[in-house]
Protein backbone atom coordinates (compact mmCIF):
# COMPACT_ATOMS: atom_id res chain seq x y z
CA UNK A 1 -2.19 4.14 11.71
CA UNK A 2 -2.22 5.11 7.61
CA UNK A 3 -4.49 8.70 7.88
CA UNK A 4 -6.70 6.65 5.19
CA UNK A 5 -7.61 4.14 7.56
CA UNK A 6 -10.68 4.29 9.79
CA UNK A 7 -9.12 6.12 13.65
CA UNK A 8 -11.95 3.70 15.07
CA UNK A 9 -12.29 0.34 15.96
CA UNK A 10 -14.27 -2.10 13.27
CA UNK A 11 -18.03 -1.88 14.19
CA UNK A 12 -19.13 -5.02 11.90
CA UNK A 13 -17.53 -7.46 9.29
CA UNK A 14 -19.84 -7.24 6.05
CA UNK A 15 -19.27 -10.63 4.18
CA UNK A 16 -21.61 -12.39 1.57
CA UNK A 17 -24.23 -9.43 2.19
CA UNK A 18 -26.68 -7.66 0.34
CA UNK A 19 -28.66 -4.46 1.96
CA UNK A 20 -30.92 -2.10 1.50
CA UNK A 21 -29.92 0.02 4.54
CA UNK A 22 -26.84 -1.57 6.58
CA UNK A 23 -28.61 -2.56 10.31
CA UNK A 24 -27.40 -5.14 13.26
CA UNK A 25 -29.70 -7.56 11.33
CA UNK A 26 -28.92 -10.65 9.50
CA UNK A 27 -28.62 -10.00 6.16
CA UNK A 28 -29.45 -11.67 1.96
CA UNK A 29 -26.76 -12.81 -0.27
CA UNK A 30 -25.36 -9.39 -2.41
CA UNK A 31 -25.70 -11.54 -5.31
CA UNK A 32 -29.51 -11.02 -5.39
CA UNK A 33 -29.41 -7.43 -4.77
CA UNK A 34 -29.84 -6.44 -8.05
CA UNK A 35 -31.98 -3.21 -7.98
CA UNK A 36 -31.66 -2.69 -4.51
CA UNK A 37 -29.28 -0.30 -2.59
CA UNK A 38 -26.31 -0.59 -0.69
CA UNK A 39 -25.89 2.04 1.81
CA UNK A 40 -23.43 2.37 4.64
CA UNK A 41 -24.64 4.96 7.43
CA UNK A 42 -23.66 7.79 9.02
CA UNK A 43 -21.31 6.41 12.24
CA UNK A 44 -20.93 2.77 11.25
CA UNK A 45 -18.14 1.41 9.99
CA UNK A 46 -18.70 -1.82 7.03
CA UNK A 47 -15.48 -4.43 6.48
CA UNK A 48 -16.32 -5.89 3.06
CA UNK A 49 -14.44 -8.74 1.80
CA UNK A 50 -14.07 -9.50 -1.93
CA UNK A 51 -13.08 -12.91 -1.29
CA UNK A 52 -16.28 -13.61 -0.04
CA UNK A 53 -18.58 -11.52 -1.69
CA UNK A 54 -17.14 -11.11 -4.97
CA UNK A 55 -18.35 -7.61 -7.01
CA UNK A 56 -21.69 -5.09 -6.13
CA UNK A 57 -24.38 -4.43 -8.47
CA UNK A 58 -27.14 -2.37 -6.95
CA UNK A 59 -28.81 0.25 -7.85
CA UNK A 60 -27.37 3.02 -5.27
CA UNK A 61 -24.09 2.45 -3.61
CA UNK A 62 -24.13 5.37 -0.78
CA UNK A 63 -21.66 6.15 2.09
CA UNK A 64 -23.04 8.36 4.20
CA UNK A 65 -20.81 11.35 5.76
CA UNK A 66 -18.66 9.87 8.93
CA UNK A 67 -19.21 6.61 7.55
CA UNK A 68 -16.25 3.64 6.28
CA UNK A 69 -16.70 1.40 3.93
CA UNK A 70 -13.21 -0.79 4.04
CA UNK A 71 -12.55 -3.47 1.50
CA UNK A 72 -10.65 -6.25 2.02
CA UNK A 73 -9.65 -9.46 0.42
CA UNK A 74 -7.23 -11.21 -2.34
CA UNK A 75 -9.75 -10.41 -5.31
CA UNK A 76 -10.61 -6.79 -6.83
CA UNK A 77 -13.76 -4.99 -6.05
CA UNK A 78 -15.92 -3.59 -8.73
CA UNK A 79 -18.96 -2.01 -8.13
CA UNK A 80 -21.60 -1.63 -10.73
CA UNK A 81 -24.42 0.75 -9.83
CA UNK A 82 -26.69 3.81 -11.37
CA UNK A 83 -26.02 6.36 -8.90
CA UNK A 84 -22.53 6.24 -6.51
CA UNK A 85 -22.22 9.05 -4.13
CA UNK A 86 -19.87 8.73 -1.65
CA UNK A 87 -19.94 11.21 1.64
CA UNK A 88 -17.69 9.14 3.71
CA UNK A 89 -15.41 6.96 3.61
CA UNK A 90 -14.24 4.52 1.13
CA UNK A 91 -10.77 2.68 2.23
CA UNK A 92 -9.39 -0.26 -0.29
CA UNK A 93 -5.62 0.76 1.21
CA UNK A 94 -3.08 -2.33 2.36
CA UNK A 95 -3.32 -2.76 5.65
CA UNK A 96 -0.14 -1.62 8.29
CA UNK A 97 2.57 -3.38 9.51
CA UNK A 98 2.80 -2.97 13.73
CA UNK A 99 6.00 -3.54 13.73
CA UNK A 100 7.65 -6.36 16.01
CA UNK A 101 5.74 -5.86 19.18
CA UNK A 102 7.98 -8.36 21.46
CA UNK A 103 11.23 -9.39 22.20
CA UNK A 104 13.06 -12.65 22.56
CA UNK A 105 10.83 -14.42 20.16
CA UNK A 106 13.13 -14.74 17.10
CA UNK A 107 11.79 -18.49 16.62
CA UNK A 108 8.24 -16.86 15.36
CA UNK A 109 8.43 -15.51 11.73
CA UNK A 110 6.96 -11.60 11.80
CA UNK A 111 4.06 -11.74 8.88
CA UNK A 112 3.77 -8.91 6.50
CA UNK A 113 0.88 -7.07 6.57
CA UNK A 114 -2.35 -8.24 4.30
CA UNK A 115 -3.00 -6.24 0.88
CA UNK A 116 -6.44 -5.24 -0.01
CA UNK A 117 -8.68 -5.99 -3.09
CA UNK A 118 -5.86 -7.97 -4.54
CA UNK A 119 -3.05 -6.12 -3.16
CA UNK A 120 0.16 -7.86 -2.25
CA UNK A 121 1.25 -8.92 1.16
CA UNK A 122 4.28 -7.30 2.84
CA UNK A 123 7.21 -9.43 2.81
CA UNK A 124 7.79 -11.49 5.80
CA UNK A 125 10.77 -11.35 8.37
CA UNK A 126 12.79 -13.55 10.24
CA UNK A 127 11.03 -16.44 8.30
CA UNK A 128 13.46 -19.43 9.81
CA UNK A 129 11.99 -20.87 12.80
CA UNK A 130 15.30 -22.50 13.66
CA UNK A 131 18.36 -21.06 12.46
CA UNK A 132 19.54 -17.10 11.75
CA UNK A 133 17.48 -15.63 8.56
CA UNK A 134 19.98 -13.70 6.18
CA UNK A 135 17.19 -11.28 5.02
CA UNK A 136 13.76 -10.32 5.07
CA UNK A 137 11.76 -11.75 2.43
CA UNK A 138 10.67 -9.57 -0.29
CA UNK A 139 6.91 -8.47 -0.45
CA UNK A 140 4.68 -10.19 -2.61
CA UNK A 141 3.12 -8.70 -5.79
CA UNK A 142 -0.20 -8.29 -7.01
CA UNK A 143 -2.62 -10.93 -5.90
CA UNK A 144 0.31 -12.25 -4.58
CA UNK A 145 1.14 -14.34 -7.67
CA UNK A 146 4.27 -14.02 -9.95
CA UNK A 147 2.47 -12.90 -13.52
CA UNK A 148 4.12 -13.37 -17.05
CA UNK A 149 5.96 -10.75 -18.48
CA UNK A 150 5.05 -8.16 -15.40
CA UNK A 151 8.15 -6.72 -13.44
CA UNK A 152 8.78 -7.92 -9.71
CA UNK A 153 7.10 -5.20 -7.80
CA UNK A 154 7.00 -6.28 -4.55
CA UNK A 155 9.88 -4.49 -2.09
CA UNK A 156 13.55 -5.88 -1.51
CA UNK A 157 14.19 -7.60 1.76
CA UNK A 158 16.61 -5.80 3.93
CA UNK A 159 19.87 -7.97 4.67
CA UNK A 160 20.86 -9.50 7.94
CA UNK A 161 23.65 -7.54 9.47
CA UNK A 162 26.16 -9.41 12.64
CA UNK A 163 28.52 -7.67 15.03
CA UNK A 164 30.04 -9.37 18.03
CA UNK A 165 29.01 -7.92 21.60
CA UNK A 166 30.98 -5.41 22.78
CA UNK A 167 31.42 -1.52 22.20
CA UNK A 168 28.70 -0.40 19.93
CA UNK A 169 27.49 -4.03 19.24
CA UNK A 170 24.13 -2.29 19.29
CA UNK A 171 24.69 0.29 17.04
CA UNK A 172 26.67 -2.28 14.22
CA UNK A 173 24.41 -5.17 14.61
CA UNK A 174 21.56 -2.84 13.71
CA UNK A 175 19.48 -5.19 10.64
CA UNK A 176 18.68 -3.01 7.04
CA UNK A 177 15.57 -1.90 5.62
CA UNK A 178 13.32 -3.58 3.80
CA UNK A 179 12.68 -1.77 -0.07
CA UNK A 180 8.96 -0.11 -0.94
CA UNK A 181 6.89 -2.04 -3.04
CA UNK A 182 6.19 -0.18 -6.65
CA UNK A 183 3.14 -0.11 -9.19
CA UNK A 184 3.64 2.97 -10.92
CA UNK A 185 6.47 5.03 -11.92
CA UNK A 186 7.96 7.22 -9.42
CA UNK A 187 6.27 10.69 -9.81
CA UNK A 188 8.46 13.11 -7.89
CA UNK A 189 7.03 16.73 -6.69
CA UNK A 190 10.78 17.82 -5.31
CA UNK A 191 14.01 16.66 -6.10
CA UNK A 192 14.68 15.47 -2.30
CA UNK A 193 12.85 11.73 -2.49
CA UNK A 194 12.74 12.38 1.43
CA UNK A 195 10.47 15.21 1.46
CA UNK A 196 7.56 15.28 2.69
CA UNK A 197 5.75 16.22 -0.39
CA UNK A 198 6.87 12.67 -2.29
CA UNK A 199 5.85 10.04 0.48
CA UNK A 200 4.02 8.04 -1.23
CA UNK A 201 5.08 8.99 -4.67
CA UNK A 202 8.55 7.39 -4.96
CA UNK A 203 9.16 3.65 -4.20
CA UNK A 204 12.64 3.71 -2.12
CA UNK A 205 15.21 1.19 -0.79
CA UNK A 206 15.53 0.34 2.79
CA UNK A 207 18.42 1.95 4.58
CA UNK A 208 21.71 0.47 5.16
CA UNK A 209 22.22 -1.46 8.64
CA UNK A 210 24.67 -0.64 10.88
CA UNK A 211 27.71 0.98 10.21
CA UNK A 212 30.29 -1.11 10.93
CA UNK A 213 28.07 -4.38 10.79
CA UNK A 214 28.37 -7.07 8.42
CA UNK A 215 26.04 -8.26 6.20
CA UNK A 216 24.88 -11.87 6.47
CA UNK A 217 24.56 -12.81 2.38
CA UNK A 218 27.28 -10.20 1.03
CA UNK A 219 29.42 -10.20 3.48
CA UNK A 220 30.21 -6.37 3.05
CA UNK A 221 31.07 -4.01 5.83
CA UNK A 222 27.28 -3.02 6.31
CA UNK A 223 24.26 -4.77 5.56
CA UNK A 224 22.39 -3.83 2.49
CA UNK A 225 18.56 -2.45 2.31
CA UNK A 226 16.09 -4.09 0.42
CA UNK A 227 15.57 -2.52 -2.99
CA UNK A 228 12.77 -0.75 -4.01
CA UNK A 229 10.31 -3.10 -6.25
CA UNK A 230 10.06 -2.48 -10.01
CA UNK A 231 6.89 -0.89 -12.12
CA UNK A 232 4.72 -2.32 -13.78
CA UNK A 233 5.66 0.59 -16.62
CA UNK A 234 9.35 0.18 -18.59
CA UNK A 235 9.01 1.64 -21.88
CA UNK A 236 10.32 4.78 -20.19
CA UNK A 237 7.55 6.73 -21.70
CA UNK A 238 5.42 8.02 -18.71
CA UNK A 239 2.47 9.74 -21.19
CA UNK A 240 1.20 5.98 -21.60
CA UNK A 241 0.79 5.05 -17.91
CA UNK A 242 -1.91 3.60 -17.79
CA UNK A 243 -4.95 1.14 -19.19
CA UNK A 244 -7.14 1.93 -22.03
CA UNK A 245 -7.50 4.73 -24.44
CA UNK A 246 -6.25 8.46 -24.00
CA UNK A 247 -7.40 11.10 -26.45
CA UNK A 248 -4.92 13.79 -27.24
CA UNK A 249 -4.95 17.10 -29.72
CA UNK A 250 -3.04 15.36 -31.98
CA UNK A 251 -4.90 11.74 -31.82
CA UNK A 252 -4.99 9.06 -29.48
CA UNK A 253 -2.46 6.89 -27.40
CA UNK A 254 -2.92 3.68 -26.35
CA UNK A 255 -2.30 2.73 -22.54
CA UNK A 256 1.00 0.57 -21.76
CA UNK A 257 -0.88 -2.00 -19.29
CA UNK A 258 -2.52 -5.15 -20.91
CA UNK A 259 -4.41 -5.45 -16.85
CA UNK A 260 -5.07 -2.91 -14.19
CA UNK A 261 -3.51 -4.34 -11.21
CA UNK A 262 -3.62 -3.89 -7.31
CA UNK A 263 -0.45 -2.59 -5.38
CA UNK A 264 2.70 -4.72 -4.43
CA UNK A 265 3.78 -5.36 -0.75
CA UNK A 266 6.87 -4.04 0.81
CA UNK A 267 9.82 -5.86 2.02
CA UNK A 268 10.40 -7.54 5.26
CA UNK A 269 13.40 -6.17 7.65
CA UNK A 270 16.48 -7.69 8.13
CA UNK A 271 17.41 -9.26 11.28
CA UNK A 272 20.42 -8.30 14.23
CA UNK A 273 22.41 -10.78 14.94
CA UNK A 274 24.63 -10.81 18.09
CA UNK A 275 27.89 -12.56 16.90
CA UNK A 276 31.10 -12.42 14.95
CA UNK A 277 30.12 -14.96 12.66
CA UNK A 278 27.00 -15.76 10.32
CA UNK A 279 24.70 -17.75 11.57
CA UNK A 280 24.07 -17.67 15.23
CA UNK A 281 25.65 -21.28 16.99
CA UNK A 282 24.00 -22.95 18.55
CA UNK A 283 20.72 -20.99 17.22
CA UNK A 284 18.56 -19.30 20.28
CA UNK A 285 14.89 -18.06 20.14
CA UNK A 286 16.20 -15.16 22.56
CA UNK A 287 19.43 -14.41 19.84
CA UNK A 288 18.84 -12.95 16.97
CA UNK A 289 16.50 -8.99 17.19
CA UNK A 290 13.79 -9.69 14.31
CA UNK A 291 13.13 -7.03 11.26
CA UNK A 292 9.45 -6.35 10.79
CA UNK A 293 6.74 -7.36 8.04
CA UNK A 294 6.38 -5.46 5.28
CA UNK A 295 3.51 -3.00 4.51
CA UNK A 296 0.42 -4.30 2.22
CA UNK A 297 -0.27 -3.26 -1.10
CA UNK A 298 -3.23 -1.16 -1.99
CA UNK A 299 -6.37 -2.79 -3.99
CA UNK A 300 -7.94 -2.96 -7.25
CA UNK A 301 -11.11 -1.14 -7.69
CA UNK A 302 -13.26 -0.81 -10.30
CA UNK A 303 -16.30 1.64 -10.17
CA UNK A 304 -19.13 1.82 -12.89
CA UNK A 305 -22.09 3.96 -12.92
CA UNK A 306 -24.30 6.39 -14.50
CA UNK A 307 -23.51 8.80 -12.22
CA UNK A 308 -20.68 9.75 -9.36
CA UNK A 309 -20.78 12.01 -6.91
CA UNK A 310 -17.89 12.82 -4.05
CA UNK A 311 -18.80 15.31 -1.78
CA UNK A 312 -16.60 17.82 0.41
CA UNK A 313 -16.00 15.16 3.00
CA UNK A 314 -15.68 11.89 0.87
CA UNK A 315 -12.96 10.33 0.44
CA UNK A 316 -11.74 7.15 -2.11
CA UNK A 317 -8.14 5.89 -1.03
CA UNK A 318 -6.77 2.72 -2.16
CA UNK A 319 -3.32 3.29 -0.65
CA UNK A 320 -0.17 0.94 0.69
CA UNK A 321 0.02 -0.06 4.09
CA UNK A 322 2.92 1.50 6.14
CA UNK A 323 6.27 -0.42 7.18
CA UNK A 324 6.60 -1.31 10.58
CA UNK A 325 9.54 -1.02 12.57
CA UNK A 326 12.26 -3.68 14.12
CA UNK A 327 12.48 -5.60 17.12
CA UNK A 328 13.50 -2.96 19.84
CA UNK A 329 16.44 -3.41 22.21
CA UNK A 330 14.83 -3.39 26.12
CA UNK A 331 11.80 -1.86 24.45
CA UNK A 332 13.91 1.12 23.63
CA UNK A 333 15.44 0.90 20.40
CA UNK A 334 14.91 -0.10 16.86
CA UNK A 335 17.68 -2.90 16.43
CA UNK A 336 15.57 -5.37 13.88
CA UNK A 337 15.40 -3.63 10.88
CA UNK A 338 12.32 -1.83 9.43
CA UNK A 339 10.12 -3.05 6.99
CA UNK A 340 8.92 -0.88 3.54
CA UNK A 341 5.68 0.32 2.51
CA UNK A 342 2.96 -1.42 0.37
CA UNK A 343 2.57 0.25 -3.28
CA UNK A 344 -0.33 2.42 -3.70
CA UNK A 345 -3.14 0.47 -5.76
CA UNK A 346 -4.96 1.48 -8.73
CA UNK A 347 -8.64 3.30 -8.86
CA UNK A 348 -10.89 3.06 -11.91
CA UNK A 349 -13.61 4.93 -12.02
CA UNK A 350 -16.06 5.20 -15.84
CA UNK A 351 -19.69 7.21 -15.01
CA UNK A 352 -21.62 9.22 -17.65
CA UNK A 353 -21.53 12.11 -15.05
CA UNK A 354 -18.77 13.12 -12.67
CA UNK A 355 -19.89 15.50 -9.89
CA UNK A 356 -16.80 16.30 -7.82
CA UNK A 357 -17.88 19.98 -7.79
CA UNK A 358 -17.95 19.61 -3.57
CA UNK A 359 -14.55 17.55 -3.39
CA UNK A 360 -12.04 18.37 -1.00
CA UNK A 361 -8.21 18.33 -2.64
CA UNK A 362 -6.15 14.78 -2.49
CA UNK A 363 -10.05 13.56 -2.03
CA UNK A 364 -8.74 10.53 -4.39
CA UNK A 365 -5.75 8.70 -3.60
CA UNK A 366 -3.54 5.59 -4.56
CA UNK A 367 -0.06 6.92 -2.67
CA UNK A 368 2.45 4.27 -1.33
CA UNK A 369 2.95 3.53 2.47
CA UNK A 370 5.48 4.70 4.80
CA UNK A 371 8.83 3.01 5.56
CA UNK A 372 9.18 1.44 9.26
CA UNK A 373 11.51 3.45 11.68
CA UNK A 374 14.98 2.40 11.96
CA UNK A 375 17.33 3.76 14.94
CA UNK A 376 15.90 5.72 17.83
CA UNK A 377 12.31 5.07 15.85
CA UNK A 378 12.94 7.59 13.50
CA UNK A 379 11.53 8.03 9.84
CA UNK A 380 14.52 9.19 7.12
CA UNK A 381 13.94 13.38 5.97
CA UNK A 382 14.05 13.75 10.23
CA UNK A 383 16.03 17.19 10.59
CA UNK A 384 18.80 14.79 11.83
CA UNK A 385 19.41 13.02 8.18
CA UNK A 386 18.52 11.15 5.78
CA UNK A 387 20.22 7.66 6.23
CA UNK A 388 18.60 6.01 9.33
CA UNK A 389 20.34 2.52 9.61
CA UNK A 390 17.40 -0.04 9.62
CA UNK A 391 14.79 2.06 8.25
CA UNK A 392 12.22 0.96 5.76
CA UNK A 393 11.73 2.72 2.03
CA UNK A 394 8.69 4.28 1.45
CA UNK A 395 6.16 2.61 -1.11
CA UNK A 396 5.91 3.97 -4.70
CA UNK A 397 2.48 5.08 -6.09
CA UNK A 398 0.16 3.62 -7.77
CA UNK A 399 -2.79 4.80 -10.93
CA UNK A 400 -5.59 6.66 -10.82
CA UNK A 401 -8.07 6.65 -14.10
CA UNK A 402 -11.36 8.69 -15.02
CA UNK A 403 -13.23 7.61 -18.10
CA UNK A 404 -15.52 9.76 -19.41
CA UNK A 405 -18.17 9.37 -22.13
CA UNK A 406 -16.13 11.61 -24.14
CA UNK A 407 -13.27 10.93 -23.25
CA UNK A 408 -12.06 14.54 -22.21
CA UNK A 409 -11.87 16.17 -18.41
CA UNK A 410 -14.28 18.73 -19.33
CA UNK A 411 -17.27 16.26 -18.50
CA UNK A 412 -16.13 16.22 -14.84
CA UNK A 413 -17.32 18.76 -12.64
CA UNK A 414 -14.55 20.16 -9.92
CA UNK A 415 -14.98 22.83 -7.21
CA UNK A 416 -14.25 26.30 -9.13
CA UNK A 417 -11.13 27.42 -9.62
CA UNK A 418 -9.71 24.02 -9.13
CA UNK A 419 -8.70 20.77 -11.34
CA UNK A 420 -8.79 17.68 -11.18
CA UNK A 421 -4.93 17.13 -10.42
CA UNK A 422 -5.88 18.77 -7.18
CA UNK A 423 -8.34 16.59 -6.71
CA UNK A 424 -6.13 13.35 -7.13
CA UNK A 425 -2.83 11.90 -6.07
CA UNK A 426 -1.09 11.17 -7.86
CA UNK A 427 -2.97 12.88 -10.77
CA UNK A 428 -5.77 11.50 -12.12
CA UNK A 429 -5.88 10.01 -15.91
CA UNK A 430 -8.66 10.93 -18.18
CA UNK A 431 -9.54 8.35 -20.93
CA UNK A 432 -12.60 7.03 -23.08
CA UNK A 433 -14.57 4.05 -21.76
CA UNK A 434 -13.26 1.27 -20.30
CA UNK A 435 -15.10 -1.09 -18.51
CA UNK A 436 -18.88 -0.15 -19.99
CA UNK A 437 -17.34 -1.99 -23.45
C-alpha cells in the first residue's frame, strides 16, 4: 500500500454530503452548506467522491489529527472555505494496482487502477478476452480524455514477450514493463534515476522482458518496456513549470500551462506467452501469464481560503498509485510483466495566510507511484541491479503551487530554520493569485 494511503480499512463512503460534524447519521446535500463546516474527526476515515459531490464551500474545512479525508472521482476537487486547517490526513493520490492476484485466468483483462480527482487510470493488461495480447495498454491521461495540443502522458505498455517450453522457458518468456505515467518534468535529486531519493520524481520505462524472449509486436530478441509518458512541459525551460504568474527580481514570468491538470496513469504489463510462435494456437484461458494494471494518476485539487493551516502531523498528498506486479508462476514468480506507476497530480493551494510554522518536512506531496516487481518480486535499485526483466517504471512527478497575496514566499510561515522546499515534494511554486481572480 502507497505510505499516503490510509493503513486502515474505509470506515464510511461520504457522497453528495454536507456536515457540520461528520457522524453515522444521514446527512444534507454539500451544496447547501454554505456557511457551515465540514469537519472530519479524529479516528474516522471520510471517502469523498467528486463525481458525486462536485466542489466544497463551507466555512471551516477541518481534519482532525488521525483522521483521512480521501478523494476520489473523475472530476477535480476544489474547496472554497475561510479557515482550512488540516491535522490529519488529506489523500487525493491514484489508487494502487494489486497486481494479478490469480493464475490461469488469461481470458479476464487485469484493469488498471482508478485515478483520483481527475487522475488517469492505469493502463490495462491482457485486454483480449480471446486471443494472445501483444502489449499492455498504455495508461490513460488526465481525466482520462485525449486533450488538444497536450503531450500523451499516460505510461507505455510493456510488450508481449514468447519463448517455447523448455530450458529457461520461464526465465525468456518473462513479459516487459509497463512505462510511468508523467505530468511534470523529471526533477532528479541524484544522477542514479534508481535511487531511492528520485522515486517518484522521474517518470521511467518498464524493464525489458526476458532475455532471450521475443517480443510479440517487434519481433526483437527481448520484449520491449513500455515507455515512460510525456510532460505536460516541452519548451525545455523548467523556470516556467507551472500555471499562473511568478514574480521574479528582475520581473515576472508567465506559467507554461494554459490548465492545471491531474496525474496520468501508468502502463499495463506485458503478457508471457508459452510458445515459439506469436499468438498462442489454439488460444487457452490457462496459456498465456497476464502483466498487471497500471498504477492511477494522482488528482487535481484546488484549495481557496482566507487562511491555511497544516500542522506537525498533517499531511496533503495527491500522489500516483503504485504498479502492480505480473501474473506469478505456481504463486512463486513474477512471469506477467509489471505494470508502472500513476504520475503524481497537481496541488493548488491560494490563502491570504499560510501557517505551516508546525509542518513536518515532505508534509505536501504530488510524487509519482512505484513500478510493479518484475522477477523474483523485486523492485529495480535492489543491491542485485538495476534491470529487473518485467518490472514496471516508476511514475514521474507532478506540481505543487502556493499563491500568495503578494506573490512572494515570505507570506508563508515555515517551522524555523526550515523552507518551504523542505516542506514540499517536489518543491513547491510560489506565485500571485490564481484562483481568487
Amino acid at each position: 500500500m502507497n505510505p499516503d494511503s490510509p493503513s486502515g480499512s474505509i470506515s464510511r463512503s461520504l457522497s453528495c454530503t454536507a456536515v457540520l460534524a461528520l457522524t453515522s447519521f444521514a446527512f444534507a446535500p454539500l451544496a447547501s452548506a454554505q456557511g457551515q463546516d465540514l469537519i472530519i474527526p479524529t479516528g474516522s476515515t471520510v471517502v469523498y467522491n467528486t463525481s458525486v459531490s462536485g466542489p466544497i464551500t463551507v466555512n471551516r474545512f477541518v481534519i482532525e489529527p488521525s483522521a483521512n479525508f480521501v478523494v476520489s472521482g473523475s472530476a477535480p476537487l476544489k474547496i472554497s472555505a475561510a479557515s482550512v486547517e488540516i491535522d490529519g490526513n488529506f489523500f487525493a493520490s491514484g489508487f494502487n494496482n494489486p497486481g494479478v492476484l490469480g493464475l490461469n485466468l488469461t481470458n479476464i483483462p487485469e484493469l488498471g487502477a482508478l485515478g483520483s480527482a481527475g487522475g488517469g487510470q492505469g493502463g490495462t493488461g491482457s485486454v483480449n478476452t480471446d486471443a494472445s495480447t501483444p502489449a499492455g495498454l498504455p495508461g490513460s491521461e488526465s481525466y482520462g480524455i485525449s486533450l488538444p495540443g497536450i503531450a500523451p502522458g499516460g505510461g507505455g505498455g510493456g510488450e508481449t514477450s514468447f519463448a517455447p517450453t523448455g530450458i529457461n522457458s520461464k526465465d525468456n518468456r518473462r513479459g516487459a514493463g509497463g512505462g510511468g505515467g508523467a505530468l511534470a518534468a523529471n526533477q532528479p535529486v541524484s544522477g542514479d534515476p534508481f535511487a531511492p531519493e528520485n522515486l517518484g520524481l522521474i517518470a521511467l520505462p518498464g524493464m525489458g522482458g526476458g532475455p532471450d524472449g521475443t517480443g510479440a509486436i517487434s519481433g526483437n530478441a527481448r520484449a520491449a518496456g513500455g515507455l515512460p509518458g510525456l510532460p505536460l512541459f516541452q519548451d525545455s525551460n523548467p523556470n516556467n513549470d507551472f500555471w499562473g504568474t511568478k514574480l521574479t527580481p528582475t520581473g515576472s514570468i508567465l506559467g507554461e500551462a494554459r490548465r492545471p491538470l491531474p496525474g496520468r496513469g501508468g502502463g499495463g504489463g506485458g503478457d508471457a506467452v508459452r510458445s515459439a510462435t506469436f499468438p498462442l494456437d489454439p488460444f487457452l484461458p490457462t496459456g498465456d501469464e497476464k502483466g498487471a494494471g497500471g498504477g492511477g494518476g494522482g488528482g487535481l485539487v484546488l484549495i481557496v481560503a482566507r487562511n491555511f493551516r497544516l500542522g506537525s502531523e498533517g499531511r496533503l498528498a495527491a500522489n500516483g498509485g503504485s504498479g502492480g506486479g505480473g501474473e506469478n508462476f505456481i504463486f512463486f514468480d513474477r512471469v506477467g510483466g509489471g505494470s508502472g506507476g500513476g504520475s503524481g497530480g497537481w496541488i493548488v493551494l491560494e490563502a491570504g495566510e499560510f501557517d505551516l510554522s508546525d509542518a513536518s518536512d515532505a508534509s505536501i506531496t504530488a510524487i509519482g507511484g512505484q513500478g510493479g516487481v518484475g522477477r523474483e518480486d523485486r523492485f529495480p535499485g535492489t543491491p542485485f541491479g538495476d534491470d529487473i526483466p518485467g518490472a514496471g517504471g516508476n511514475g514521474g512527478p507532478g506540481v505543487i503551487q502556493i499563491h500568495t497575496l503578494s506573490g512572494l514566499p515570505g507570506e508563508i510561515m515555515v517551522p524555523p530554520g526550515k523552507t518551504l522546499d523542505d516542506l514540499t515534494v517536489p518543491n513547491a511554486h510560489v506565485l500571485l493569485p490564481k484562483l481568487s481572480n
